[in-house]
Protein backbone atom coordinates (compact mmCIF):
# COMPACT_ATOMS: atom_id res chain seq x y z
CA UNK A 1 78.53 87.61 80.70
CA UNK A 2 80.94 84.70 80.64
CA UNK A 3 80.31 81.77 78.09
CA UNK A 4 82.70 79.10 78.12
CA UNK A 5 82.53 76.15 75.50
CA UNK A 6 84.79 74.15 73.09
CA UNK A 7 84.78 74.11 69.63
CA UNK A 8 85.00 77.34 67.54
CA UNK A 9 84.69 80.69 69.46
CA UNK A 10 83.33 82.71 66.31
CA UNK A 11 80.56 81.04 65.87
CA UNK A 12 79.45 81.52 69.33
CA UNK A 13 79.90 84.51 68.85
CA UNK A 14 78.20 85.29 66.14
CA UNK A 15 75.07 83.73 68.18
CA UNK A 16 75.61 85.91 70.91
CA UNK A 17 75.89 88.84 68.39
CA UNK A 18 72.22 87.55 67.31
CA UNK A 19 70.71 86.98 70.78
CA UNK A 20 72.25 90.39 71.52
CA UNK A 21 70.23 92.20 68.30
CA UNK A 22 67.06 90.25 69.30
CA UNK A 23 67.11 92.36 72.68
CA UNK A 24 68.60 95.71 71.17
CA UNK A 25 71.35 95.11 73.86
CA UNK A 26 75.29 95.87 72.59
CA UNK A 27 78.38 94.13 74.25
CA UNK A 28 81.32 96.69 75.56
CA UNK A 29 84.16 95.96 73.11
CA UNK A 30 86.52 97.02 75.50
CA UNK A 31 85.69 94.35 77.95
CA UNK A 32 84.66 91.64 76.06
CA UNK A 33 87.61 89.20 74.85
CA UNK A 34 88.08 85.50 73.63
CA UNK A 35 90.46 83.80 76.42
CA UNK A 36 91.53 79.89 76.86
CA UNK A 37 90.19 78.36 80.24
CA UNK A 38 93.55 77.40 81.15
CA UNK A 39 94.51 81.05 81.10
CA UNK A 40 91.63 82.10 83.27
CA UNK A 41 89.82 85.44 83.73
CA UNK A 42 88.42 87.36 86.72
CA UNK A 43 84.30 87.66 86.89
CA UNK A 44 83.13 89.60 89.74
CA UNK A 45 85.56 89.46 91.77
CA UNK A 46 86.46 85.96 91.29
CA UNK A 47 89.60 84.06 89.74
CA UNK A 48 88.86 81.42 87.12
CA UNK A 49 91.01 78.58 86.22
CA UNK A 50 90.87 75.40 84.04
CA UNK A 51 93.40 73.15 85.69
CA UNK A 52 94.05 69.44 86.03
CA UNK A 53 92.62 67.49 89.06
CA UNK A 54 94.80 65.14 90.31
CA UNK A 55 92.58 63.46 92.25
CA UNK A 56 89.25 63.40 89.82
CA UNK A 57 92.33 62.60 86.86
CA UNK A 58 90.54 65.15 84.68
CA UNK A 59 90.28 68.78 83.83
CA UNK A 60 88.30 70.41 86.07
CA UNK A 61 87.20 74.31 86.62
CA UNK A 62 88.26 76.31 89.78
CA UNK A 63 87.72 79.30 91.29
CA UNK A 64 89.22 81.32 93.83
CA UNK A 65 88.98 85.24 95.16
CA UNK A 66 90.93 87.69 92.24
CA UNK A 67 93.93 89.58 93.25
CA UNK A 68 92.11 92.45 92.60
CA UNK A 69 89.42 91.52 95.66
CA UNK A 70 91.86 90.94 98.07
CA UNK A 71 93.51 94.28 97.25
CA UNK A 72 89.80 95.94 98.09
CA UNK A 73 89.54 94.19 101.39
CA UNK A 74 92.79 94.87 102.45
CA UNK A 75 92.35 98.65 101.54
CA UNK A 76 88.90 98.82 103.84
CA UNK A 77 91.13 96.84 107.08
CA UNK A 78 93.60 99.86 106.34
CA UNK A 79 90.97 102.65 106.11
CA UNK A 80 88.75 100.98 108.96
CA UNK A 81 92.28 100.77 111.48
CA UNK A 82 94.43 103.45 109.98
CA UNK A 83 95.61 106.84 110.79
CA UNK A 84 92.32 108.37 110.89
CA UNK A 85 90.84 105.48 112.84
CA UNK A 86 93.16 105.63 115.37
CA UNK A 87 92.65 109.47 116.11
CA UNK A 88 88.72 108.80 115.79
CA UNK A 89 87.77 105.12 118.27
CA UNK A 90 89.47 103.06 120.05
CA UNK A 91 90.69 99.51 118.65
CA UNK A 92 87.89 97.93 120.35
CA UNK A 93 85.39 99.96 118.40
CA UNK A 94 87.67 99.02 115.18
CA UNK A 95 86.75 95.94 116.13
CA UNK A 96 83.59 96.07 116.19
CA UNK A 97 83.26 97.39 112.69
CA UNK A 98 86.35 95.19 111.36
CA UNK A 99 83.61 91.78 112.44
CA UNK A 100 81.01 92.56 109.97
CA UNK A 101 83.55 93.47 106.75
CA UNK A 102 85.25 90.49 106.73
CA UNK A 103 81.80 88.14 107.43
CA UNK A 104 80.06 89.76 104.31
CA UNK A 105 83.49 89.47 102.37
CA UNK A 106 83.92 85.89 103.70
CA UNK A 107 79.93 84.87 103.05
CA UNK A 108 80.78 86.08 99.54
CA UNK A 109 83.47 83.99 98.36
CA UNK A 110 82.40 81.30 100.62
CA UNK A 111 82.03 79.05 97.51
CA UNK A 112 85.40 79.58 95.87
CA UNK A 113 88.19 77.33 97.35
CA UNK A 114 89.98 80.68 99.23
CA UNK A 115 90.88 79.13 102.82
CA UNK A 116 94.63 80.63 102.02
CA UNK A 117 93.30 83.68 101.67
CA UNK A 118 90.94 83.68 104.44
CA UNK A 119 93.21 82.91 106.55
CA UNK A 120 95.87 86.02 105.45
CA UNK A 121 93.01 88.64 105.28
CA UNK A 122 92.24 87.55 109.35
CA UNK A 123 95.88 87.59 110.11
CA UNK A 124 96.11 91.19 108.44
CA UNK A 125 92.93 92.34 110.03
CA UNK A 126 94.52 91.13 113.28
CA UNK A 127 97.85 92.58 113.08
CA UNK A 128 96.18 95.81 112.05
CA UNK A 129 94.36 96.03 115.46
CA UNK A 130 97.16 94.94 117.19
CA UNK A 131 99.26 97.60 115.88
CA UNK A 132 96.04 100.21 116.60
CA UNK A 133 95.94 98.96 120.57
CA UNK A 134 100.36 99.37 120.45
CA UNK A 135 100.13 102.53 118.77
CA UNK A 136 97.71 104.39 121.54
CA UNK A 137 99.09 102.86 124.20
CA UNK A 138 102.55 102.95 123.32
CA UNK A 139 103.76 99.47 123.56
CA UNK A 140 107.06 99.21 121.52
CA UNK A 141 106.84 97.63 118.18
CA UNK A 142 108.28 94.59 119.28
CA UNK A 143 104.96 93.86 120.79
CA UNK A 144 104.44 90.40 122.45
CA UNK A 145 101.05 88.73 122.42
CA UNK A 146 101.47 88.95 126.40
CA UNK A 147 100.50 92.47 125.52
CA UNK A 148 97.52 92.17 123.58
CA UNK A 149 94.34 91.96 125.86
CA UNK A 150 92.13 89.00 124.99
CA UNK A 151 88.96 91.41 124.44
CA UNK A 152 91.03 93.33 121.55
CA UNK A 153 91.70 89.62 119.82
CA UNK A 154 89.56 88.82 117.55
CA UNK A 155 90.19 85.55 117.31
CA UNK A 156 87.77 84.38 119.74
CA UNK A 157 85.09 85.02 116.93
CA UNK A 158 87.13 82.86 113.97
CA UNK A 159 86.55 79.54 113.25
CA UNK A 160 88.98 77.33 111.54
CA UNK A 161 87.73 79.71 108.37
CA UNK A 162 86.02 83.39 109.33
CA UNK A 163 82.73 81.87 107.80
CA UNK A 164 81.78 79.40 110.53
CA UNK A 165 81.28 76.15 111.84
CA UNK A 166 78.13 75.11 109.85
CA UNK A 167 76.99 76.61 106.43
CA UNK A 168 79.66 79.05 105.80
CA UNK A 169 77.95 81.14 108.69
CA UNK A 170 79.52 83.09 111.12
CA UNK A 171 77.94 82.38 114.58
């Protein structure tokens, strides 16, 4: 539950504590906390920030994916191409798993303004694979792109963002 307002944050409070009563519902104490919008806080999964807008010359709210998120997806590229992985399918088949991860992750925060972070979670899902298809066929670490096939790249599926050409959709 996020409320944001100005003016005085006890009395809102106090109504929520009401509204809360009403519905015999209680708020975790541990959770719940009284923060400035300039400060911002994370709400599934999401970063939220009152900054200034130099083009609209006002105060304006943003939101972008949390540090936290990015963490996640990062860990399930690593599980989905690591050690395991490696012994278990081939990067192709990696591949083929890798695709629909990062289009549910990227229809998710489709909305937030993330396009830096798009573009790093592709680049580390790509140089994840890479490193798969060098490992098992035991191109030197120094690899050259020369030595990537094309059918490993998944690049050929990405857009200027993962989500698509039209309507955040990944065709």
């Amino acid at each position: 539950l996020v409320i944001i307002m100005s003016g005085n944050p006890a009395i809102a409070r106090k109504k929520l504590d009401e509204i809360m009563q009403s519905l015999d519902l209680t708020l975790n104490t541990e959770k719940t906390r009284i923060v400035k919008a300039e400060e911002g806080f994370d709400f599934l999964g999401f970063r939220f920030v009152r900054q200034y807008s130099r083009w609209k010359k006002k105060r304006i709210t943003r939101w972008f994916t949390s540090p936290k998120s990015e963490m996640r997806i990062r860990e399930k590229i690593l599980d989905l191409t690591g050690n395991r992985a490696r012994a278990l399918m081939t990067p192709e088949e990696a591949k083929e798993n890798l695709i629909p991860v990062l289009r549910g992750w990227g229809n998710y925060f489709s909305h937030s303004l993330a396009s830096n972070t798009f573009n790093g979670i592709w680049d580390y899902a790509q140089c994840r694979l890479m490193y798969m298809h060098c490992h098992q066929h035991n191109i030197p670490r120094k690899w050259k792109n020369r030595d990537i096939p094309i059918s490993l790249s998944i690049m050929e599926t990405k857009p200027h963002t993962f989500l698509g050409k039209r309507h955040n959709t990944m065709s």
